[in-house]
C-alpha atoms as a PDB file:
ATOM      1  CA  UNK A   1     126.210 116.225  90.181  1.00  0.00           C
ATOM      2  CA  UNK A   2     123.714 113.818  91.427  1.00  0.00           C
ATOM      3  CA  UNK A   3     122.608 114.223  95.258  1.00  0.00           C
ATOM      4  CA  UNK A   4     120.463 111.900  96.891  1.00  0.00           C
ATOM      5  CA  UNK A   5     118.812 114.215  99.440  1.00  0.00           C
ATOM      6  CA  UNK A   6     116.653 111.435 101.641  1.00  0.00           C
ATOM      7  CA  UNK A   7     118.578 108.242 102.756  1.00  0.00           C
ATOM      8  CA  UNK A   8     118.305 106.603 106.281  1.00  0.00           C
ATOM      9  CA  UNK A   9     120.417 104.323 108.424  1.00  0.00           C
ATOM     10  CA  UNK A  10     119.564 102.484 111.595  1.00  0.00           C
ATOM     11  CA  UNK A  11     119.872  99.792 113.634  1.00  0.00           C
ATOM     12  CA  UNK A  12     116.649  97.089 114.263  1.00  0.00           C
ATOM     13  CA  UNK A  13     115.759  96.368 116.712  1.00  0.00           C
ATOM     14  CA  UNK A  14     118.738  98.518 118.734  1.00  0.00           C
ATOM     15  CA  UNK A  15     117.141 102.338 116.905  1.00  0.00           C
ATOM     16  CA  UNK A  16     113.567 101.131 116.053  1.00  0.00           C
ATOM     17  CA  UNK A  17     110.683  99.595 118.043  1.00  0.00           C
ATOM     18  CA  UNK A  18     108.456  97.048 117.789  1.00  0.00           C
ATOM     19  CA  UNK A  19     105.342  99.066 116.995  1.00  0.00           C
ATOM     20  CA  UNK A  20     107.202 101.074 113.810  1.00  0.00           C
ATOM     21  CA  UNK A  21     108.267  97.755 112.690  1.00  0.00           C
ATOM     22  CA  UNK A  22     105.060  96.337 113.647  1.00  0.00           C
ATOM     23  CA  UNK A  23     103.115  99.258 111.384  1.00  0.00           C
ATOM     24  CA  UNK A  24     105.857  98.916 108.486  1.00  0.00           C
ATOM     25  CA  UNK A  25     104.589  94.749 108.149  1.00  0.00           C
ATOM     26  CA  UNK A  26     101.292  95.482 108.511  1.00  0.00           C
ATOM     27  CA  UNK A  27     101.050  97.737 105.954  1.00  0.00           C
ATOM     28  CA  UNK A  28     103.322  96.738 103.284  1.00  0.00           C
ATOM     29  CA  UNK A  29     101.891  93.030 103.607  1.00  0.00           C
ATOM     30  CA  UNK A  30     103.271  90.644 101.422  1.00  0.00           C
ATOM     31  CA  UNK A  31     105.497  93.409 100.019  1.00  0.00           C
ATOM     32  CA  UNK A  32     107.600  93.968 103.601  1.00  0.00           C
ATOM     33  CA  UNK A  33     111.104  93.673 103.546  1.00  0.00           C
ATOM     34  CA  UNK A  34     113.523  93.698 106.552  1.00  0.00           C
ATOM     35  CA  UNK A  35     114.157  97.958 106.908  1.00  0.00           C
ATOM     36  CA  UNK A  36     117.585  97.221 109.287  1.00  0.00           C
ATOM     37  CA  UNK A  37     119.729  99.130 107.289  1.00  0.00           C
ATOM     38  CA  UNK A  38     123.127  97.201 106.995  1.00  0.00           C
ATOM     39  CA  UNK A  39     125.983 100.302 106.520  1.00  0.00           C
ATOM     40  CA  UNK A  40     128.161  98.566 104.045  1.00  0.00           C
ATOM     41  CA  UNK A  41     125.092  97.842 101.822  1.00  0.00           C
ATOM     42  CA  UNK A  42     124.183 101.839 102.151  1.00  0.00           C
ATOM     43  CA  UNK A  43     127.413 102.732 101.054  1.00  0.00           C
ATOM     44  CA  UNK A  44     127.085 100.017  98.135  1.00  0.00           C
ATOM     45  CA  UNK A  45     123.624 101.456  97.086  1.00  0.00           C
ATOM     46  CA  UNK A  46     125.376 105.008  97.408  1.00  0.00           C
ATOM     47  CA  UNK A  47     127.559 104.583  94.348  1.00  0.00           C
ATOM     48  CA  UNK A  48     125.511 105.957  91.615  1.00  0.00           C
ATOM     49  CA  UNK A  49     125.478 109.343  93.506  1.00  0.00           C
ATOM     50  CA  UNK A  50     127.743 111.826  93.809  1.00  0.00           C
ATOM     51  CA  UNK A  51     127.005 112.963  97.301  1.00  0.00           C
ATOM     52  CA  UNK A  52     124.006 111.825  99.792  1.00  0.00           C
ATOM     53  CA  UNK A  53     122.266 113.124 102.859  1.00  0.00           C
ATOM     54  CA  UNK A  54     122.317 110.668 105.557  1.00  0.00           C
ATOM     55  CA  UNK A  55     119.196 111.356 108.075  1.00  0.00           C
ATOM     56  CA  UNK A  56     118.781 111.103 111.930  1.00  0.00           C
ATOM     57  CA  UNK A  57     115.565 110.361 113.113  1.00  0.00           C
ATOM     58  CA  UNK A  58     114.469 110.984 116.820  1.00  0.00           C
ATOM     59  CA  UNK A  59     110.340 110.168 117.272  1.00  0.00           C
ATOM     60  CA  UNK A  60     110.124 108.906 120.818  1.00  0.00           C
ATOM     61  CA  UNK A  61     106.342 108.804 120.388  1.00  0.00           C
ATOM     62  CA  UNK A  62     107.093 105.877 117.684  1.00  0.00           C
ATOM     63  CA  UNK A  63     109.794 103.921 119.054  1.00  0.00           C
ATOM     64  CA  UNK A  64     112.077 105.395 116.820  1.00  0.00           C
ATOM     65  CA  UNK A  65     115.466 106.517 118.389  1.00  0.00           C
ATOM     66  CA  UNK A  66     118.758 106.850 116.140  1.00  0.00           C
ATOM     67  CA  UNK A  67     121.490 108.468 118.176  1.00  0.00           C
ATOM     68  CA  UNK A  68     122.949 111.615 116.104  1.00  0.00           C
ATOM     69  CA  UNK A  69     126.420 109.932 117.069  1.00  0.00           C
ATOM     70  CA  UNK A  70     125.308 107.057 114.962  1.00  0.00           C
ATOM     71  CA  UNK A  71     124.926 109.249 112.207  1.00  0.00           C
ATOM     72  CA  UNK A  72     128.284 111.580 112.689  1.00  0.00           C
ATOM     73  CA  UNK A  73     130.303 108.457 112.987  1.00  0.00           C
ATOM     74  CA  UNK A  74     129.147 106.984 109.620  1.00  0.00           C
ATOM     75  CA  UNK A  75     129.118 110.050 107.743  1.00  0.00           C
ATOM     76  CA  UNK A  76     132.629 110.454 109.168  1.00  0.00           C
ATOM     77  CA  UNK A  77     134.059 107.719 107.554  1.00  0.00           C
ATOM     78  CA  UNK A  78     133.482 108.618 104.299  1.00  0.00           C
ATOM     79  CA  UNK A  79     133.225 112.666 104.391  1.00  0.00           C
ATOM     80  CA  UNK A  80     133.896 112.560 100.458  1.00  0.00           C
ATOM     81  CA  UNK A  81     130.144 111.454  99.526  1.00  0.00           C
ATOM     82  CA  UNK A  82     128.367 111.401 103.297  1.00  0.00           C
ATOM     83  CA  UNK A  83     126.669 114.468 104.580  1.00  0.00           C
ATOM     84  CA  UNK A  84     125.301 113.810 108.037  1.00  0.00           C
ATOM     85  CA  UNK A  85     121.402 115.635 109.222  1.00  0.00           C
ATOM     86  CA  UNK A  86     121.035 114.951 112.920  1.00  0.00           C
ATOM     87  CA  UNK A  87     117.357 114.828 114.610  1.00  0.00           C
ATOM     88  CA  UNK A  88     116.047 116.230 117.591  1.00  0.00           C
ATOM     89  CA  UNK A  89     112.766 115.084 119.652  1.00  0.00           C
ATOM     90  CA  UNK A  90     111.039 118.195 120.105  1.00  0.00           C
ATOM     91  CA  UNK A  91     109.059 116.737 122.926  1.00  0.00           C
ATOM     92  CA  UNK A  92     112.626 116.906 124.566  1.00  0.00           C
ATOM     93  CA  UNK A  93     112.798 120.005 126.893  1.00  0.00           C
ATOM     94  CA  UNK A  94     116.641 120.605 125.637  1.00  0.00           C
ATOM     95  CA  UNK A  95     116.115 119.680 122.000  1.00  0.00           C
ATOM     96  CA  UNK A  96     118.026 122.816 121.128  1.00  0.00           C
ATOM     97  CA  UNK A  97     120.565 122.123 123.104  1.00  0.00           C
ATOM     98  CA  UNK A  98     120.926 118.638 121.540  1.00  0.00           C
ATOM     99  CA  UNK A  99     120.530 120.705 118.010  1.00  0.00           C
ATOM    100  CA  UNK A 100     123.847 122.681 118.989  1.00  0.00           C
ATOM    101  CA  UNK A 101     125.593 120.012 119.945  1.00  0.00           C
ATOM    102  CA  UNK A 102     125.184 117.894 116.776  1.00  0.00           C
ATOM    103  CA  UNK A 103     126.237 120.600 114.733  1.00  0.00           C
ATOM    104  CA  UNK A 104     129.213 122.318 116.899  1.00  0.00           C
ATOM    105  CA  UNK A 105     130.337 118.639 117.651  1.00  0.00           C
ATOM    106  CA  UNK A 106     129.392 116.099 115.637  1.00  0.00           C
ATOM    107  CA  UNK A 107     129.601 118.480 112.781  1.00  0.00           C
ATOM    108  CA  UNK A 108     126.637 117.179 111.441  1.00  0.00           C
ATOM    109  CA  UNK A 109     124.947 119.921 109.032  1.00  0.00           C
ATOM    110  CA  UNK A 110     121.038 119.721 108.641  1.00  0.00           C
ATOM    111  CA  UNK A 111     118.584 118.734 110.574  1.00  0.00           C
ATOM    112  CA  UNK A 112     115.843 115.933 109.994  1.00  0.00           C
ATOM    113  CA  UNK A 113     112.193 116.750 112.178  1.00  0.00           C
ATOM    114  CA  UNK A 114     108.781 114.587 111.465  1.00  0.00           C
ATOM    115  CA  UNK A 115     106.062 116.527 113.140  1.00  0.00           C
ATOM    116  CA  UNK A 116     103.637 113.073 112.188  1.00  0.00           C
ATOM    117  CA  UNK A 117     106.015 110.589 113.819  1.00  0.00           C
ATOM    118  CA  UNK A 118     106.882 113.390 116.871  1.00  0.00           C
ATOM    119  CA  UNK A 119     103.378 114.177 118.105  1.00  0.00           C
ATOM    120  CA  UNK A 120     103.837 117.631 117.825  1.00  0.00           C
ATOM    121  CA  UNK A 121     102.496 120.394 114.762  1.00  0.00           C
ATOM    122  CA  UNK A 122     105.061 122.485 113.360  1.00  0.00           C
ATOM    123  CA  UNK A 123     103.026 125.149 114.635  1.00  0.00           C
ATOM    124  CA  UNK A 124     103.475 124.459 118.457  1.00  0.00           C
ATOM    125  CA  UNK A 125     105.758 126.759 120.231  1.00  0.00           C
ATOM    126  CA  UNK A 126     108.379 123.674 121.065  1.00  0.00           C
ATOM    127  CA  UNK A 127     108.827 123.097 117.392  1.00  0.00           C
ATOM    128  CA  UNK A 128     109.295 126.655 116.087  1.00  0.00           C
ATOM    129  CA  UNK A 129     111.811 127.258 118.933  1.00  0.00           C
ATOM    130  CA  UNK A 130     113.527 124.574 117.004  1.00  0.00           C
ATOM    131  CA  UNK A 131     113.039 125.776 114.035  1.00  0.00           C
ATOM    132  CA  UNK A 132     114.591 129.349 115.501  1.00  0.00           C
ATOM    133  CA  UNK A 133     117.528 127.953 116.106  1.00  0.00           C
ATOM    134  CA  UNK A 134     117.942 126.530 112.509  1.00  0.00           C
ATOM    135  CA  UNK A 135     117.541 129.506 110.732  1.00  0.00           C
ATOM    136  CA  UNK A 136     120.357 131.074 113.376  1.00  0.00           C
ATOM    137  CA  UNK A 137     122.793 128.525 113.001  1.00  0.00           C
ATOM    138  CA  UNK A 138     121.882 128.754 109.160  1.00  0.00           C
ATOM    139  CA  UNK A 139     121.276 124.689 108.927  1.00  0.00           C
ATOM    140  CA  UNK A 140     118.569 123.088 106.594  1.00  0.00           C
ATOM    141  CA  UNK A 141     115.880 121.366 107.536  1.00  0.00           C
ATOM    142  CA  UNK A 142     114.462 118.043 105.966  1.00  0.00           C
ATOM    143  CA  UNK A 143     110.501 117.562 107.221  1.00  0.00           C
ATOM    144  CA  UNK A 144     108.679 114.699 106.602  1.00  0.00           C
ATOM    145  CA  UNK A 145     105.095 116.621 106.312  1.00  0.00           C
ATOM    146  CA  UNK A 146     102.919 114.142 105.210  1.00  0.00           C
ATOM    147  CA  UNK A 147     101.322 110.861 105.443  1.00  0.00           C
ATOM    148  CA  UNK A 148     102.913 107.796 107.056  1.00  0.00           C
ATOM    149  CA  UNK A 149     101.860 104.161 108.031  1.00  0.00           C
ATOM    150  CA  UNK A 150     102.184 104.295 111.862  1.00  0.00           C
ATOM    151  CA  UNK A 151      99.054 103.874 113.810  1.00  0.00           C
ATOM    152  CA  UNK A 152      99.311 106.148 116.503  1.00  0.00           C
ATOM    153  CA  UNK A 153      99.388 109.165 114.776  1.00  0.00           C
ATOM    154  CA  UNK A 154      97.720 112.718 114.487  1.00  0.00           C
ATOM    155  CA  UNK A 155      97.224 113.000 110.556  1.00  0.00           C
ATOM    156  CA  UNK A 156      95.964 116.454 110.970  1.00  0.00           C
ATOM    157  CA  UNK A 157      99.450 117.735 112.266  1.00  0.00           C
ATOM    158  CA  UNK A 158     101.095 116.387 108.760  1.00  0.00           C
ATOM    159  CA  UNK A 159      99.175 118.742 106.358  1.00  0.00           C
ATOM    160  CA  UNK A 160     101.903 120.487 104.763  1.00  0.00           C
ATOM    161  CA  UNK A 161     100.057 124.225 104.732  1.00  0.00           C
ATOM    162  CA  UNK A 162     100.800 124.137 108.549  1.00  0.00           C
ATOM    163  CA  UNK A 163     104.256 125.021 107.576  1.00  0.00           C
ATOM    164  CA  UNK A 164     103.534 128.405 106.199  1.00  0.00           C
ATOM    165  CA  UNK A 165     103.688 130.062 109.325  1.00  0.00           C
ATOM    166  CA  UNK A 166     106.951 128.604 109.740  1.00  0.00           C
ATOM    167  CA  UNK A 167     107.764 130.638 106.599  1.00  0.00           C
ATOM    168  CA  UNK A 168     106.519 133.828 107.149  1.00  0.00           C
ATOM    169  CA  UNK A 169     108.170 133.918 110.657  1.00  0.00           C
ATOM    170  CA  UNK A 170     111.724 132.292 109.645  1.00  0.00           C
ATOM    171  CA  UNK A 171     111.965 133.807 105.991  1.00  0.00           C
ATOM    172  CA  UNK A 172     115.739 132.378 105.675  1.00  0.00           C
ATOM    173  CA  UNK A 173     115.177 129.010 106.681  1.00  0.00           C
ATOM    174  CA  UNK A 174     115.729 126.074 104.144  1.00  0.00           C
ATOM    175  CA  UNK A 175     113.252 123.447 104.167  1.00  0.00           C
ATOM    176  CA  UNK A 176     112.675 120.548 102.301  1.00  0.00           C
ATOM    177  CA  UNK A 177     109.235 119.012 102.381  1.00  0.00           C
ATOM    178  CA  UNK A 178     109.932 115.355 102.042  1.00  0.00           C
ATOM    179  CA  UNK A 179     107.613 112.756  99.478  1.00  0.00           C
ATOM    180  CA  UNK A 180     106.075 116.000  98.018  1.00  0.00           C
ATOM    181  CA  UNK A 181     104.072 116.238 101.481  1.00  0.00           C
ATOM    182  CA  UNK A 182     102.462 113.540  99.581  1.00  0.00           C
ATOM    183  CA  UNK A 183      98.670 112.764  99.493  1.00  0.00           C
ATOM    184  CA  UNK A 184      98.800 116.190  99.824  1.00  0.00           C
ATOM    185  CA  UNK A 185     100.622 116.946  96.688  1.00  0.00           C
ATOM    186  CA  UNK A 186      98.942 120.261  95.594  1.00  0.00           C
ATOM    187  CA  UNK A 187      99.245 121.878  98.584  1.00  0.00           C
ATOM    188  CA  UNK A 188     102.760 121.426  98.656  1.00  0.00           C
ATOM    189  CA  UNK A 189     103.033 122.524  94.665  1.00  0.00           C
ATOM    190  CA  UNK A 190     101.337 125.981  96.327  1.00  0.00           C
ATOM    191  CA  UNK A 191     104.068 126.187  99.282  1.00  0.00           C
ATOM    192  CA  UNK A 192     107.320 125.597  97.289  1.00  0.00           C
ATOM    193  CA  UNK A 193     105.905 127.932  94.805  1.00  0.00           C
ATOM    194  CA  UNK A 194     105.058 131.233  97.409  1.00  0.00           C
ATOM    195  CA  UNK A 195     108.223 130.407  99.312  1.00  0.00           C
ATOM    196  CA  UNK A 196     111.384 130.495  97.221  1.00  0.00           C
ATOM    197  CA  UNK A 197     113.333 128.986 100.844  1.00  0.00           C
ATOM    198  CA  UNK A 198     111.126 125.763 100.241  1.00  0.00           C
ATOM    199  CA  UNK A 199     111.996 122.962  98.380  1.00  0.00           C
ATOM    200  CA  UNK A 200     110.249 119.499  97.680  1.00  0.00           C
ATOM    201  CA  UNK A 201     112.236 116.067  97.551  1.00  0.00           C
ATOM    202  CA  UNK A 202     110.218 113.137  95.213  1.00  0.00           C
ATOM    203  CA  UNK A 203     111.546 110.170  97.610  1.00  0.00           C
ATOM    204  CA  UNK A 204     109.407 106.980  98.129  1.00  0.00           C
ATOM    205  CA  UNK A 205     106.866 108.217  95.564  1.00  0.00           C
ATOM    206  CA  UNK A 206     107.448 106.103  92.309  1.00  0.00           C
ATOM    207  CA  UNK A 207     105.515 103.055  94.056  1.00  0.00           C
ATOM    208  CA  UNK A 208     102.384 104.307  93.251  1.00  0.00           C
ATOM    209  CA  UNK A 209     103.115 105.253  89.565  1.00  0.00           C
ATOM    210  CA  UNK A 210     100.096 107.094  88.859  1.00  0.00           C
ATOM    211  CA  UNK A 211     100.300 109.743  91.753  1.00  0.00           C
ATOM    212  CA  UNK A 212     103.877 109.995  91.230  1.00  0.00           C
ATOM    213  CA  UNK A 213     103.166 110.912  87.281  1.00  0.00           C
ATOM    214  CA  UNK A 214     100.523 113.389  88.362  1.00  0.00           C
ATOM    215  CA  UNK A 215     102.592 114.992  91.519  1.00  0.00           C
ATOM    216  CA  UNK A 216     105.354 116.033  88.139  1.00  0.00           C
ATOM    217  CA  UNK A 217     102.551 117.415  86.323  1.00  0.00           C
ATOM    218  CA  UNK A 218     101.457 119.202  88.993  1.00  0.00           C
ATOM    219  CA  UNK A 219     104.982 120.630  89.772  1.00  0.00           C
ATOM    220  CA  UNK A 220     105.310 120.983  85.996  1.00  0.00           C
ATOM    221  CA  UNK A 221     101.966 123.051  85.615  1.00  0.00           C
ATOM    222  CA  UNK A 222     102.932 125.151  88.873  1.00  0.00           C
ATOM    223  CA  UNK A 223     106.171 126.051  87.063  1.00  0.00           C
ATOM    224  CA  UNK A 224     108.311 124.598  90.057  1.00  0.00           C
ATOM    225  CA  UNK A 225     110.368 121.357  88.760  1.00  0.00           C
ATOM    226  CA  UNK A 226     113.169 123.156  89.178  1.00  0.00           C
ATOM    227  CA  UNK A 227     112.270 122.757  92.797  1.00  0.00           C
ATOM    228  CA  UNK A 228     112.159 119.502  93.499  1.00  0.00           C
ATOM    229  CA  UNK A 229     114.981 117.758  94.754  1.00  0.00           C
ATOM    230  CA  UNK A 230     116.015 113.790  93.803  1.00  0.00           C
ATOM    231  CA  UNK A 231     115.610 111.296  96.775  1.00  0.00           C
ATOM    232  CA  UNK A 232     115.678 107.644  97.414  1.00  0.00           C
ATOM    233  CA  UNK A 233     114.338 107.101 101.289  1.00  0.00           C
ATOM    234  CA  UNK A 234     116.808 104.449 101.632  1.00  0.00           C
ATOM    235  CA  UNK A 235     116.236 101.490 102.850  1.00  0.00           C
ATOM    236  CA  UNK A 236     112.789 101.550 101.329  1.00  0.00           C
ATOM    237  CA  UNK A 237     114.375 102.052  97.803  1.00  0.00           C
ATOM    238  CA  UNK A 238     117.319 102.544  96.082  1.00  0.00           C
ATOM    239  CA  UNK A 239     118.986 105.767  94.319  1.00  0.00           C
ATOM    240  CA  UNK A 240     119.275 103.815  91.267  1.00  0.00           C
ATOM    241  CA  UNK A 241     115.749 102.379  91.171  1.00  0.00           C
ATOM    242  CA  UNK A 242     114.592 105.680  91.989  1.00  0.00           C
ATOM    243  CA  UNK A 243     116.606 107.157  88.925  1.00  0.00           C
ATOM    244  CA  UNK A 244     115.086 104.389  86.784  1.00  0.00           C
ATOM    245  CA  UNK A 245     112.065 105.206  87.496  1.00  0.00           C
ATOM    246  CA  UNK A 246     111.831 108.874  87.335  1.00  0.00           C
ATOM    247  CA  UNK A 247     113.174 108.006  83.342  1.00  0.00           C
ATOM    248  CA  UNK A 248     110.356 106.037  82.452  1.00  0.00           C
ATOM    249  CA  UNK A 249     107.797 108.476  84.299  1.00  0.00           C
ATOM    250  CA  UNK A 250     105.902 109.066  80.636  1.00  0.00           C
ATOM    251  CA  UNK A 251     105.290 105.787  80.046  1.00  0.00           C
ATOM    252  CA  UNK A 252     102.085 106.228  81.722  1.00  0.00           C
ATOM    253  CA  UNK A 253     101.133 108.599  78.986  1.00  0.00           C
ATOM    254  CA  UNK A 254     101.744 106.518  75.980  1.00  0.00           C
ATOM    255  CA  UNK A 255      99.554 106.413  73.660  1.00  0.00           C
ATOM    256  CA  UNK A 256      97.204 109.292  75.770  1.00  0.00           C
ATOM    257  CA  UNK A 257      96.851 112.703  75.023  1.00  0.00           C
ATOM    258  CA  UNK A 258      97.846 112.791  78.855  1.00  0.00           C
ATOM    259  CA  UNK A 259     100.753 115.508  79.408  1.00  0.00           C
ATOM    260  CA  UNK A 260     104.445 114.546  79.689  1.00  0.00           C
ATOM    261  CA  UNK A 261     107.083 115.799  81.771  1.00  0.00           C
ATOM    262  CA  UNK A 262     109.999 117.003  79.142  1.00  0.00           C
ATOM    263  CA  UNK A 263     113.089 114.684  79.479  1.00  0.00           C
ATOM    264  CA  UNK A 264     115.603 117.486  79.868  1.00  0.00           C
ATOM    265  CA  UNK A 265     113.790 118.216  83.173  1.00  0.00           C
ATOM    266  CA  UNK A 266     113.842 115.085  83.981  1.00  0.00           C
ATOM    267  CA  UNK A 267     117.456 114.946  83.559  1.00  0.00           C
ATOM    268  CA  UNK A 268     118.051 118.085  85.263  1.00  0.00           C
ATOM    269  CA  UNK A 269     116.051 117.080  88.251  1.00  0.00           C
ATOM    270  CA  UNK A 270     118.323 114.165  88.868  1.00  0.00           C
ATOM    271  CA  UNK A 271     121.221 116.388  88.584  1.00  0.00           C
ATOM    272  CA  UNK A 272     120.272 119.381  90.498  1.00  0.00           C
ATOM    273  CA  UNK A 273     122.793 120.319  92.706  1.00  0.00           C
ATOM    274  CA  UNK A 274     120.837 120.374  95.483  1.00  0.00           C
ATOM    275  CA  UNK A 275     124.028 120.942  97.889  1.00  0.00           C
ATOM    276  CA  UNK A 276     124.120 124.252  96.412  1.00  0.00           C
ATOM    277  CA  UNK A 277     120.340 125.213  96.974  1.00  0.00           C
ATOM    278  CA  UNK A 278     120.139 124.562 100.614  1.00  0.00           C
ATOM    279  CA  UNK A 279     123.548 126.157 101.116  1.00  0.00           C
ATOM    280  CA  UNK A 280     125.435 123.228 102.075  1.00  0.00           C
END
């Protein structure tokens, strides 16, 4: 089974503002491409997978609003491949109560939360209470914990080791810590390691081939490949260019004495059934 863990959908300008889009130009430079994510073109770049996450995303503080109905009615139309995450704001006083109601009603099943893009650590009361609730209602969680390209943003709340409180006080929660908490790779290595509820998805890395090579070292010489989880970040890539890429990972150690991931884990990391590991 393949299982694309990290795809988006969204509507521009209708679910994103100016100043995300703004930020996405700015940085990507000659390199931007329109992010409006057209649904029949999702479900075309879909096919190679078996089965793919489809993510909400609520960061007022961005200008980034996706209604979780959005999400529930997409995933609804094709329940065969589509699993639905909502998002909640956590800045929102009934964010739980928004959490219940995607997954009693919408019947949406995990939960997508970007502490960067929210203004808020993981470690603040409103985001644990969140987080509470999750491990009750027995949902995953998807977290981007890392690095991003919006301006207005508190790096120092998206350093992945401020999730290990989270751990230690919700031991049955299932996280994912999206892009390898990428720059800070290492860190994350350490976390998915220590806490066998955490997982790792590789989305959005391969464009900087170098750190991506060294990131599957590092998860290689931390013994936790079997940890990470295959993602696109759709609209930004593709499943199959991500799949592509992940194959040819070695070539940056031909002809080096450089270490190379073996291709049977390779393999196995793009067929992990990751369904099965975050109890979905």
């Amino acid at each position: 089974m393949i299982v694309d863990v990290h795809t988006h959908v969204w509507e521009c300008p209708c679910h994103i503002g100016e100043m995300f889009i703004h930020d996405a130009r700015v940085t990507a430079g000659a390199g931007y491409k329109d992010i409006h994510v057209d649904l029949d073109r999702h479900w075309e770049a879909m096919q190679p997978v078996d089965r793919a996450i489809v993510l909400g995303f609520r960061a007022r503080h961005v200008g980034v609003l996706v209604p979780n109905e959005y999400v529930a009615e997409y995933v609804g139309k094709h329940p065969e491949k589509l699993i639905g995450f909502a998002s909640v704001d956590p800045q929102d006083p009934d964010a739980v109560d928004q959490l219940d109601d995607a997954i009693q009603r919408l019947k949406l099943r995990g939960l997508k939360m970007g502490p960067i893009y929210q203004n808020v650590a993981p470690t603040d009361s409103r985001f644990r209470r969140i987080m509470k609730r999750c491990e009750e209602l027995r949902v995953p969680v998807l977290i981007h914990q890392g690095t991003t390209f919006c301006a207005n943003v508190s790096l120092e709340i998206s350093q992945p080791i401020l999730l290990q409180p989270l751990a230690l006080e919700f031991p049955q929660l299932r996280m994912v810590i999206a892009h390898m908490g990428h720059p800070w790779i290492d860190e994350t290595m350490v976390l998915i390691r220590k806490n066998r509820n955490f997982f790792a998805d590789i989305s959005a890395l391969y464009y900087r081939p170098w750190q991506f090579y060294n990131a599957l070292v590092s998860a290689k010489e931390y013994g936790v490949l079997d940890r990470l989880l295959f993602g696109s970040d759709y609209p930004f890539t593709t499943p199959q260019s991500s799949m592509d890429a992940l194959r040819k990972v070695n070539e940056m150690a031909a002809g080096t004495n450089l270490p190379r991931i073996p291709e049977d884990a390779l393999e196995a990391l793009i067929h992990r059934d990751s369904l099965d590991l975050l109890g979905l």
